[in-house]
PDB file of N, CA and C in Angstrom:
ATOM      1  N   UNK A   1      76.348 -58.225  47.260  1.00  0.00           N
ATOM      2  CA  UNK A   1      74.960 -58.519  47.019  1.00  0.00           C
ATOM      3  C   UNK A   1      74.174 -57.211  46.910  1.00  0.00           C
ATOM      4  N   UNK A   2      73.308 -56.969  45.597  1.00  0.00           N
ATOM      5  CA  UNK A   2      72.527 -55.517  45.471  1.00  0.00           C
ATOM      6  C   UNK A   2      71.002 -56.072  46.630  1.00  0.00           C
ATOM      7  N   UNK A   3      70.935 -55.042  47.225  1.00  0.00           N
ATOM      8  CA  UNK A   3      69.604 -54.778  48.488  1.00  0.00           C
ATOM      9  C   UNK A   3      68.595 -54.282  47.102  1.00  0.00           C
ATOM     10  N   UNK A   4      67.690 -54.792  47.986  1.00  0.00           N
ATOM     11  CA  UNK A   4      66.205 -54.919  47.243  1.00  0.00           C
ATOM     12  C   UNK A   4      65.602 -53.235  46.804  1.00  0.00           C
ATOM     13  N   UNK A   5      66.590 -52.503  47.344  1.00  0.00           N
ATOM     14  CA  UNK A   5      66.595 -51.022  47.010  1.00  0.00           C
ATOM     15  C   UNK A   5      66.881 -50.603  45.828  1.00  0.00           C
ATOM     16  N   UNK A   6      67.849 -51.309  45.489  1.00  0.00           N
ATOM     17  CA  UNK A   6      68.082 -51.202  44.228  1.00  0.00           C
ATOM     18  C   UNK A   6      67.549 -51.747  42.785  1.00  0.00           C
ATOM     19  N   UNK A   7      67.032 -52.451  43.380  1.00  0.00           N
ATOM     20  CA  UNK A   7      66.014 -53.376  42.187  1.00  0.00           C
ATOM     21  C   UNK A   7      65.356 -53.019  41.302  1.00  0.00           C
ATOM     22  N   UNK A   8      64.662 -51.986  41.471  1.00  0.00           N
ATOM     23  CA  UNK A   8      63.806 -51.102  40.694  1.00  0.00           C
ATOM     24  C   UNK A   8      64.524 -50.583  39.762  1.00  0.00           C
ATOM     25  N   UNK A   9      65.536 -49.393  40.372  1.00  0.00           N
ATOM     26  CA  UNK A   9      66.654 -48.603  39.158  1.00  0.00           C
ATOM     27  C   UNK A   9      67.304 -49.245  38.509  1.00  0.00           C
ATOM     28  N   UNK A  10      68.009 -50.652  38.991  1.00  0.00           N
ATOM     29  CA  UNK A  10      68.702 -51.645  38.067  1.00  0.00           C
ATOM     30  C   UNK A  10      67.770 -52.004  36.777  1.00  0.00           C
ATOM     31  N   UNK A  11      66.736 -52.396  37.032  1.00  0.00           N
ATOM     32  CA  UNK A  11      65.578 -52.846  36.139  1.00  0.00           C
ATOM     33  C   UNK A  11      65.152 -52.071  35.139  1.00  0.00           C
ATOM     34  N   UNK A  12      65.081 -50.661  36.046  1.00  0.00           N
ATOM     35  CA  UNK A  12      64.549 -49.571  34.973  1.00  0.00           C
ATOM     36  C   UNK A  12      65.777 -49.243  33.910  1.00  0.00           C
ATOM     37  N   UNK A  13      67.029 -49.026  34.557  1.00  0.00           N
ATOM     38  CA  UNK A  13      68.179 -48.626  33.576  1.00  0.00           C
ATOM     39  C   UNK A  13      68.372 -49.583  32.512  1.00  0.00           C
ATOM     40  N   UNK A  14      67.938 -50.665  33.075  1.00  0.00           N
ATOM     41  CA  UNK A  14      68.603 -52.074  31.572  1.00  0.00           C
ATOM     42  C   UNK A  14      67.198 -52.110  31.300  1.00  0.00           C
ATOM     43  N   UNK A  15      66.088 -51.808  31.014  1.00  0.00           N
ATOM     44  CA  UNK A  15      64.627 -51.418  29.971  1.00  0.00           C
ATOM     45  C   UNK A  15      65.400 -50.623  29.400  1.00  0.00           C
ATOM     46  N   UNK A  16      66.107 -49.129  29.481  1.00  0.00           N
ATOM     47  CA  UNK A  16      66.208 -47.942  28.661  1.00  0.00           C
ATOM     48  C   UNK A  16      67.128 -48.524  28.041  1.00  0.00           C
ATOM     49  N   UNK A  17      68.107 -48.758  28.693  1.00  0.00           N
ATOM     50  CA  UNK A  17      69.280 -49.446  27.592  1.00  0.00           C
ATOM     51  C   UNK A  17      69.092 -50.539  26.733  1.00  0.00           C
ATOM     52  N   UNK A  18      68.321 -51.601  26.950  1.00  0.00           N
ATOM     53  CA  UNK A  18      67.562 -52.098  26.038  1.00  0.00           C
ATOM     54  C   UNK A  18      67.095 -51.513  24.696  1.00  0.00           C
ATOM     55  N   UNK A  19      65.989 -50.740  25.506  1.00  0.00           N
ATOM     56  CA  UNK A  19      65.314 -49.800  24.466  1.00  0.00           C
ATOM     57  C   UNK A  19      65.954 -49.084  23.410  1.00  0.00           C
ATOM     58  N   UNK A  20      67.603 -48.340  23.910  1.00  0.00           N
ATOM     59  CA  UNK A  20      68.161 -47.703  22.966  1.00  0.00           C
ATOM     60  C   UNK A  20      68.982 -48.483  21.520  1.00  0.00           C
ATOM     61  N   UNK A  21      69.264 -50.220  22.502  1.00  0.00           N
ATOM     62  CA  UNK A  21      69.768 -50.893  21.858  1.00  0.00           C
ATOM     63  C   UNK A  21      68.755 -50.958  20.600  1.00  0.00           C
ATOM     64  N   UNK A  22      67.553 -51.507  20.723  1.00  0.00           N
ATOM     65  CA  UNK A  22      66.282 -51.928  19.860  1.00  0.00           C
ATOM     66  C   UNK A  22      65.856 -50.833  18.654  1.00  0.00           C
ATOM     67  N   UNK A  23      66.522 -49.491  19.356  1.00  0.00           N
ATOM     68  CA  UNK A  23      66.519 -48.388  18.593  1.00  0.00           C
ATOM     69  C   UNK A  23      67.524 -47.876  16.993  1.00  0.00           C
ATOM     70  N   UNK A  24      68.501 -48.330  17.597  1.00  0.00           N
ATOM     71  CA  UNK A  24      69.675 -48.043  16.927  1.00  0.00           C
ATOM     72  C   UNK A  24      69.594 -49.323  16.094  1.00  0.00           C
ATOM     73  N   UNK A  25      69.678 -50.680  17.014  1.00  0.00           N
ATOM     74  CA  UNK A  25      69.800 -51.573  15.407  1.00  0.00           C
ATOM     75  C   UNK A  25      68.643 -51.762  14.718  1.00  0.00           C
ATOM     76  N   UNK A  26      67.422 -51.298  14.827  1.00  0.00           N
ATOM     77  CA  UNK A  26      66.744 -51.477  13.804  1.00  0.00           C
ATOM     78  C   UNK A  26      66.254 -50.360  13.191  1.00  0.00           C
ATOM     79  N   UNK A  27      66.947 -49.147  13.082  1.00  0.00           N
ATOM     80  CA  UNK A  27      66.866 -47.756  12.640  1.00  0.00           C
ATOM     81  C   UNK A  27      67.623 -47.312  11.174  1.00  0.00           C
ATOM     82  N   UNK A  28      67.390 -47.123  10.769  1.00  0.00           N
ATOM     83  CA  UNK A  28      67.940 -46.682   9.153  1.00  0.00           C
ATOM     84  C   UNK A  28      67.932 -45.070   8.836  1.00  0.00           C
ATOM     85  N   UNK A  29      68.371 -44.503   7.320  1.00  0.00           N
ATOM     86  CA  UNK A  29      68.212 -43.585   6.947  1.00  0.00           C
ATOM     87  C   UNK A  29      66.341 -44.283   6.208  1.00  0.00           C
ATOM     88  N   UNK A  30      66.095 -45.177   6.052  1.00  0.00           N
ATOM     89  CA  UNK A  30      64.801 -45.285   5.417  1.00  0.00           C
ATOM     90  C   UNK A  30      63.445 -45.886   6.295  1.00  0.00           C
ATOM     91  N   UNK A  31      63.495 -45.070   7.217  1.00  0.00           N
ATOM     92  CA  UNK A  31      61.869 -45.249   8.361  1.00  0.00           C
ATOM     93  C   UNK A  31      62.525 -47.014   9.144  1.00  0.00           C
ATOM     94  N   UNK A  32      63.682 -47.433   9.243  1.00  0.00           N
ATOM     95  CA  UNK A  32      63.749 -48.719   9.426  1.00  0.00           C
ATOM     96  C   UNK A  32      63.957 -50.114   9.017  1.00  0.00           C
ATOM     97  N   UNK A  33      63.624 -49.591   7.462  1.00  0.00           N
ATOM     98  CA  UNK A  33      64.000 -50.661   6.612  1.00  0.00           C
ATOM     99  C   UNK A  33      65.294 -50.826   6.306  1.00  0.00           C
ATOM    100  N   UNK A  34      65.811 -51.934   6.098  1.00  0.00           N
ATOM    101  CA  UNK A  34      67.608 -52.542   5.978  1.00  0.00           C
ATOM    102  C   UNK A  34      67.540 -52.975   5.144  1.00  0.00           C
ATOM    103  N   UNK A  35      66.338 -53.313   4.275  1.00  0.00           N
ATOM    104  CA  UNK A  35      66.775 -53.549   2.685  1.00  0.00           C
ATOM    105  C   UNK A  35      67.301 -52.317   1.731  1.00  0.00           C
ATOM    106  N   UNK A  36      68.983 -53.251   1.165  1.00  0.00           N
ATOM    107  CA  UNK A  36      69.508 -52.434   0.356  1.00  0.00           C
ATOM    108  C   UNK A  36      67.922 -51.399  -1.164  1.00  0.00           C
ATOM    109  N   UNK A  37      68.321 -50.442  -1.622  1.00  0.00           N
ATOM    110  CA  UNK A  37      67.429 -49.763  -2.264  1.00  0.00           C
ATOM    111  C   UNK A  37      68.608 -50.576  -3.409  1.00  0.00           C
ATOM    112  N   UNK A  38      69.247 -50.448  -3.226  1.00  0.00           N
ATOM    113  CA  UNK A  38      70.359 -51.051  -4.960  1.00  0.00           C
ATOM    114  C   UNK A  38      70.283 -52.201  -4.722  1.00  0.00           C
ATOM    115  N   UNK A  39      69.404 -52.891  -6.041  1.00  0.00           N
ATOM    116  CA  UNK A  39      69.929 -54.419  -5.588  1.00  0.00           C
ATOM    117  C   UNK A  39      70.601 -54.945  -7.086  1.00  0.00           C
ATOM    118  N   UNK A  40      71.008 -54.314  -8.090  1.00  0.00           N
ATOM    119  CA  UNK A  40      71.596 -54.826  -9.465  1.00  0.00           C
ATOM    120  C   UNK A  40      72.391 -53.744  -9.936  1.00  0.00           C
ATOM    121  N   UNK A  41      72.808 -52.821  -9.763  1.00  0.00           N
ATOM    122  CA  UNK A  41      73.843 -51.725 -10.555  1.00  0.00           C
ATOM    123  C   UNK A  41      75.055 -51.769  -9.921  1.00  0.00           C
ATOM    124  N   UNK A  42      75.913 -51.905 -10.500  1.00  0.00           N
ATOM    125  CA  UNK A  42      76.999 -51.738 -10.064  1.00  0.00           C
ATOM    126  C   UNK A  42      77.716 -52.487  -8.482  1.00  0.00           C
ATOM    127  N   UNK A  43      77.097 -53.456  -8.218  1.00  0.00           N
ATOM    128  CA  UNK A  43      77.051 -54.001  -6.725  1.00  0.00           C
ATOM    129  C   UNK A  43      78.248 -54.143  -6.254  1.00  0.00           C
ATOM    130  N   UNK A  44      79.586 -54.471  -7.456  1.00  0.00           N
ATOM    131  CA  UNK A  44      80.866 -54.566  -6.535  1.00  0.00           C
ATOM    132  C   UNK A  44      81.366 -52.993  -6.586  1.00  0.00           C
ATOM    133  N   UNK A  45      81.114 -52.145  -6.588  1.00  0.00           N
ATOM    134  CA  UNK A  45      81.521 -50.926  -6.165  1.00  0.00           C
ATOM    135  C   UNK A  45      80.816 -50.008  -4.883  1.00  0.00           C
ATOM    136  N   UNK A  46      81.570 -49.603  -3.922  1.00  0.00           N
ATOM    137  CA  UNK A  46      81.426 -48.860  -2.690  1.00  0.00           C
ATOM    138  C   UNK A  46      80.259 -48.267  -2.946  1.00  0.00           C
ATOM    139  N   UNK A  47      80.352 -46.899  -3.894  1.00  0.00           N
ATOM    140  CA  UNK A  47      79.245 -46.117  -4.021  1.00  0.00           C
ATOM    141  C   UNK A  47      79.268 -46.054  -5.314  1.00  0.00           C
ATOM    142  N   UNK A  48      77.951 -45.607  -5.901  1.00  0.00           N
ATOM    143  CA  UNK A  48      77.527 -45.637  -7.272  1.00  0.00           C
ATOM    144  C   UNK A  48      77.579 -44.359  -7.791  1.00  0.00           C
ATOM    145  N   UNK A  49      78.139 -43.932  -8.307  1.00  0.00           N
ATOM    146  CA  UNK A  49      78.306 -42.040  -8.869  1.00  0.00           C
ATOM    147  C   UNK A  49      78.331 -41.869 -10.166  1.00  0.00           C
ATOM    148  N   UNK A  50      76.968 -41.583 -10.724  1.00  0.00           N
ATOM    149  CA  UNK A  50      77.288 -40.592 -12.276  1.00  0.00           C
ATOM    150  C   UNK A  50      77.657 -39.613 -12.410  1.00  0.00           C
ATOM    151  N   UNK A  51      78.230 -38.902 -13.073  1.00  0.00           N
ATOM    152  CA  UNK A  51      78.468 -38.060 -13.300  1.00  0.00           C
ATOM    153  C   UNK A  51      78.268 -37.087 -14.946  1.00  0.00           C
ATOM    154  N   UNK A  52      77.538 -36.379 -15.311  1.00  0.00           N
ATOM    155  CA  UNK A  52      77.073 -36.052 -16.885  1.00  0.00           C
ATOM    156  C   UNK A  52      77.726 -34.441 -16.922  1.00  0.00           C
ATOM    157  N   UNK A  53      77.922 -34.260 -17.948  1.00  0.00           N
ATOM    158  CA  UNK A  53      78.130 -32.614 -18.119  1.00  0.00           C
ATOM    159  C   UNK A  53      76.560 -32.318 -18.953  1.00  0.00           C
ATOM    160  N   UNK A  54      76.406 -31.120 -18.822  1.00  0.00           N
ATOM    161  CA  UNK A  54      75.441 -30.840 -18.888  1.00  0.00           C
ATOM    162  C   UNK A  54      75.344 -30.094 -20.552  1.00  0.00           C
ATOM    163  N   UNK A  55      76.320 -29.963 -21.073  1.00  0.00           N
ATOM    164  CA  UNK A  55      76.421 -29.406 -22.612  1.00  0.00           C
ATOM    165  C   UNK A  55      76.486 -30.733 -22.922  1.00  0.00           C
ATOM    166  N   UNK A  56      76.829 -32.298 -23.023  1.00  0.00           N
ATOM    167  CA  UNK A  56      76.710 -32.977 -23.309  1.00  0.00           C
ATOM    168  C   UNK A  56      75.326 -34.266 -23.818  1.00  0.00           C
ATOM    169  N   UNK A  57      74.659 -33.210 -22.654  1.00  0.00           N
ATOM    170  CA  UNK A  57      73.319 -33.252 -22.639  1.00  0.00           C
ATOM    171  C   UNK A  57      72.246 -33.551 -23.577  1.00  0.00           C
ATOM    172  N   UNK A  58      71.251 -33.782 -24.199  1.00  0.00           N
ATOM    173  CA  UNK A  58      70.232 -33.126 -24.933  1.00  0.00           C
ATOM    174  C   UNK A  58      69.164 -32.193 -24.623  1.00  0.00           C
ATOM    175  N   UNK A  59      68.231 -31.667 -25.106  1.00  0.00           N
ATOM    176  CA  UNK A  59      67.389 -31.195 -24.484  1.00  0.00           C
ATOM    177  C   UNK A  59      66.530 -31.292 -23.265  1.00  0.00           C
ATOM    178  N   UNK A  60      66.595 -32.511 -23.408  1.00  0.00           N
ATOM    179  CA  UNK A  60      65.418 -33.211 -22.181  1.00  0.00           C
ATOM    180  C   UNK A  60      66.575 -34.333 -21.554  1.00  0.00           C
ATOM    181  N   UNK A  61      66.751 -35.073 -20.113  1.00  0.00           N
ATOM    182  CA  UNK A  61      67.394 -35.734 -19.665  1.00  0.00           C
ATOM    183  C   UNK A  61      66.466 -36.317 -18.260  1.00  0.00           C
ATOM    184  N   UNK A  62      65.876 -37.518 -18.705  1.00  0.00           N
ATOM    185  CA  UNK A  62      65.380 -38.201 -17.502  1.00  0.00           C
ATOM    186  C   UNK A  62      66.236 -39.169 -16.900  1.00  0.00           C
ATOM    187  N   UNK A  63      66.521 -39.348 -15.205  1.00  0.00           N
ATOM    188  CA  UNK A  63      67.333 -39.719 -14.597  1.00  0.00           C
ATOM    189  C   UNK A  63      66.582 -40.714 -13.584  1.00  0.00           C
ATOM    190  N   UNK A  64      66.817 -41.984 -13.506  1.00  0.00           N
ATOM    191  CA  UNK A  64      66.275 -42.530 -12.449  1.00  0.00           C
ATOM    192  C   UNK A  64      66.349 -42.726 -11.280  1.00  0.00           C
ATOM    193  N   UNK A  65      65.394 -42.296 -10.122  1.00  0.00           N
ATOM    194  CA  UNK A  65      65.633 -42.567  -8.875  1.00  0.00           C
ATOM    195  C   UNK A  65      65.529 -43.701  -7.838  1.00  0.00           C
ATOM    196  N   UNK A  66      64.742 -44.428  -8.476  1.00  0.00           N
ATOM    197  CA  UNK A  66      64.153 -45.665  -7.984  1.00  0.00           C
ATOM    198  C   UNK A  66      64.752 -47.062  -7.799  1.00  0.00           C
ATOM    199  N   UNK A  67      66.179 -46.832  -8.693  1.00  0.00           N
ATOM    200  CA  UNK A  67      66.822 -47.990  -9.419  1.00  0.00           C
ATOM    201  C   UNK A  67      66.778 -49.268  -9.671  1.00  0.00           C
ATOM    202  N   UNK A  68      65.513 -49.347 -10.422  1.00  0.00           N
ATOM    203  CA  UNK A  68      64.854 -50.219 -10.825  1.00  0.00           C
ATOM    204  C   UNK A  68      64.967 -50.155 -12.286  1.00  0.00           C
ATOM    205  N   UNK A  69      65.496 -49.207 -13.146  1.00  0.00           N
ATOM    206  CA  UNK A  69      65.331 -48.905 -14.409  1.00  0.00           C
ATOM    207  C   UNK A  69      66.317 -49.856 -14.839  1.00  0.00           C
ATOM    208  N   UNK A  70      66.229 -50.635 -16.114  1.00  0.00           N
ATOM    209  CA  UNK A  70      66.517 -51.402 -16.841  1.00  0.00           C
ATOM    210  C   UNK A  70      67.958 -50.716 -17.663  1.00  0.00           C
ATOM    211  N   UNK A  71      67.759 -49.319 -18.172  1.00  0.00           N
ATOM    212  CA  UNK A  71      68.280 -48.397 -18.684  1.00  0.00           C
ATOM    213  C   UNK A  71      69.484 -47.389 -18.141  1.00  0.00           C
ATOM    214  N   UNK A  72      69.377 -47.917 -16.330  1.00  0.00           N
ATOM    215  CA  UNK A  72      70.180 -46.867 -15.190  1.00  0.00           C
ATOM    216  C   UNK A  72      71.237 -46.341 -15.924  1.00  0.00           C
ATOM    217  N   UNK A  73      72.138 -45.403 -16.038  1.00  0.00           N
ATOM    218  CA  UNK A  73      70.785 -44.406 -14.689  1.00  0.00           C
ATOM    219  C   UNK A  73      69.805 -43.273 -15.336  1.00  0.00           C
ATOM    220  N   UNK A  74      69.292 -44.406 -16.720  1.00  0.00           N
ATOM    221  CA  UNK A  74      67.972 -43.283 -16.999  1.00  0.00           C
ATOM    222  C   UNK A  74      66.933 -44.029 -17.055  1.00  0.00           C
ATOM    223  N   UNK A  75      65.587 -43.251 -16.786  1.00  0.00           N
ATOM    224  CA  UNK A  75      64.344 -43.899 -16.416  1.00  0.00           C
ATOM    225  C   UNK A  75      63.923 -44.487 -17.685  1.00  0.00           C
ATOM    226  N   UNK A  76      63.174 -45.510 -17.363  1.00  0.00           N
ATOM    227  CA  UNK A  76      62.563 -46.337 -18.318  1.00  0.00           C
ATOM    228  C   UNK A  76      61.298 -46.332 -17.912  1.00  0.00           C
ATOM    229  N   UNK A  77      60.550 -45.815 -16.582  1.00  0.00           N
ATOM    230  CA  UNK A  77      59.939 -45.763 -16.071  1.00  0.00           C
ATOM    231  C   UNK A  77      58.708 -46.656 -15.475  1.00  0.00           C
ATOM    232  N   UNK A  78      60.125 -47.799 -14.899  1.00  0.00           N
ATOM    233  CA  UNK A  78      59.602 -48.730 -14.175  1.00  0.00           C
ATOM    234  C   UNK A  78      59.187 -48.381 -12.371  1.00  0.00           C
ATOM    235  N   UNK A  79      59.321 -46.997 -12.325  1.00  0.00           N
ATOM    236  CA  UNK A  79      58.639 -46.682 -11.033  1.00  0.00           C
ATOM    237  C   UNK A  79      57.372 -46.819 -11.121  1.00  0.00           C
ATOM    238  N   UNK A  80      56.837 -46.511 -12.213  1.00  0.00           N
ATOM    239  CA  UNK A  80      55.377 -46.699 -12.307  1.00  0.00           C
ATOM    240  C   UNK A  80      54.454 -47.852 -11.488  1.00  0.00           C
ATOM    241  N   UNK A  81      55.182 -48.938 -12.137  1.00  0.00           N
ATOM    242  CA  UNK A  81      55.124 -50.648 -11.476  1.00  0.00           C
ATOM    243  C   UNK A  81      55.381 -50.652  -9.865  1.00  0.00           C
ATOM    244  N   UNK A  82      56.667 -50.072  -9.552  1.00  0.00           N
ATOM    245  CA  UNK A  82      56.556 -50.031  -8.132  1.00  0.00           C
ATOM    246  C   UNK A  82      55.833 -49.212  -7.059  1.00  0.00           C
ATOM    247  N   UNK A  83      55.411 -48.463  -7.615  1.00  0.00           N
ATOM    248  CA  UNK A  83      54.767 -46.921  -7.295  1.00  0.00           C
ATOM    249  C   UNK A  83      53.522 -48.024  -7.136  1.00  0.00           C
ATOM    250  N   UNK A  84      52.682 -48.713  -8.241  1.00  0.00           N
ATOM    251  CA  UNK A  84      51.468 -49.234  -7.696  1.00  0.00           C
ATOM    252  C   UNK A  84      51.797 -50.252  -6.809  1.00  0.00           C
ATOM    253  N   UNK A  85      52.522 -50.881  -6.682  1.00  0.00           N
ATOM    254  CA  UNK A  85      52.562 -52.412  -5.917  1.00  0.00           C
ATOM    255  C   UNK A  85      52.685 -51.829  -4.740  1.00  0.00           C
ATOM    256  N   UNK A  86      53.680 -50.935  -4.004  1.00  0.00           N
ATOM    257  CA  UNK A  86      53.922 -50.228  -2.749  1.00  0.00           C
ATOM    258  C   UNK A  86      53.508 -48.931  -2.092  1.00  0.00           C
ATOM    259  N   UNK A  87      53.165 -48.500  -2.967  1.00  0.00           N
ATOM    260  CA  UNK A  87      51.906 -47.479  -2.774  1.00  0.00           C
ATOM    261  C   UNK A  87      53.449 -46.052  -2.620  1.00  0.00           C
ATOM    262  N   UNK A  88      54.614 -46.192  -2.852  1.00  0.00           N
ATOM    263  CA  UNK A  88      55.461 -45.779  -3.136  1.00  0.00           C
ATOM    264  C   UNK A  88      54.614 -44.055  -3.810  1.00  0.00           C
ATOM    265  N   UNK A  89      56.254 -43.060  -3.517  1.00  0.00           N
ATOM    266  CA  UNK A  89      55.322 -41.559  -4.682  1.00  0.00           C
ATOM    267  C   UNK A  89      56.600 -41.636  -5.625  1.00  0.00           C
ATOM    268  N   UNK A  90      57.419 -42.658  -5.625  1.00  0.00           N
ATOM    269  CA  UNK A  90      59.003 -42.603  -5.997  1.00  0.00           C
ATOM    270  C   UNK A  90      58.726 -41.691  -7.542  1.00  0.00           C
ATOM    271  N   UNK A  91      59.263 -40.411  -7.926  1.00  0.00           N
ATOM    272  CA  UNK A  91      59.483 -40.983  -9.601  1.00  0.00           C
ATOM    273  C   UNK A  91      61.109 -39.938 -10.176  1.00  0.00           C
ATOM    274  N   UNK A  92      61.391 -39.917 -11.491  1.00  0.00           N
ATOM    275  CA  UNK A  92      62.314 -39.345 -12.147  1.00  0.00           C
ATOM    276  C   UNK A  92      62.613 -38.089 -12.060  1.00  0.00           C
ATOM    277  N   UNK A  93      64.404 -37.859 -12.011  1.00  0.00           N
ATOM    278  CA  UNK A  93      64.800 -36.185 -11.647  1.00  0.00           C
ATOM    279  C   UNK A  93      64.884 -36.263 -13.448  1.00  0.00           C
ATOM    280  N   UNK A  94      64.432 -35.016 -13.434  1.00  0.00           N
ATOM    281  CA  UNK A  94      64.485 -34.294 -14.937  1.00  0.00           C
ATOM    282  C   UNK A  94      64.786 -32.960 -14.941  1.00  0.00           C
ATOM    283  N   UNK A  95      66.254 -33.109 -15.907  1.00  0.00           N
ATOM    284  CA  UNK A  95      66.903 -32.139 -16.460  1.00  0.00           C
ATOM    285  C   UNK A  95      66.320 -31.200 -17.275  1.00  0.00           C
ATOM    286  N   UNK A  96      66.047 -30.377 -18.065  1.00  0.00           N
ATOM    287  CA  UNK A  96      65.653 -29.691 -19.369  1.00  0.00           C
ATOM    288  C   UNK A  96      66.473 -28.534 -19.479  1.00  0.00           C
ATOM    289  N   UNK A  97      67.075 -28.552 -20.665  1.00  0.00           N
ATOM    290  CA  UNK A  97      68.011 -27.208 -21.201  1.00  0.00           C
ATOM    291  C   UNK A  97      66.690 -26.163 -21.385  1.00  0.00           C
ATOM    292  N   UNK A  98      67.274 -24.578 -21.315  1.00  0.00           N
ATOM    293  CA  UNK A  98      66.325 -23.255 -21.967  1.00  0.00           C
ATOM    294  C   UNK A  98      66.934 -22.903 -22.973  1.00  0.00           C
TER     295      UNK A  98
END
């Protein structure tokens, strides 16, 4: 039987451990959110990887980050749309040859 001495530290230790629990599962690489960012490219594959050579290139090469583009993985620049609805700063990596 734990004495009433102990009551306090028992209590306090399972709050922190609690707490760390509450921490970890609802913690992300994105502020917390667990919604996937990919929700249509490529979904039965692990990870999604382009890969371009860069002489293959043209002059100019817009790339989308948002993956929302219709066009993936180049912008069509439907961040725009999400950028206003979510107040989002999301927009396109761009290449350019010299």
């Amino acid at each position: 039987m734990i004495g009433y001495e102990v009551l306090p530290w028992l209590t306090t230790a399972l709050a922190v451990c609690y707490g760390v629990y509450l921490t970890y599962k609802t913690s992300s690489c994105c502020g917390g959110n667990k919604q996937k960012m990919n929700r249509k490219i490529d979904l039965d594959n692990v990870k999604v990887v382009h890969s371009f050579d860069i002489e293959d290139l043209d002059q100019k090469a817009v790339f989308c980050r948002c993956w929302k583009s219709e066009k993936f993985p180049y912008c069509d620049g439907t961040h725009n749309k999400h950028n206003e609805l979510t107040g989002d700063n999301v927009g396109p990596l761009i290449i350019q040859k010299k």
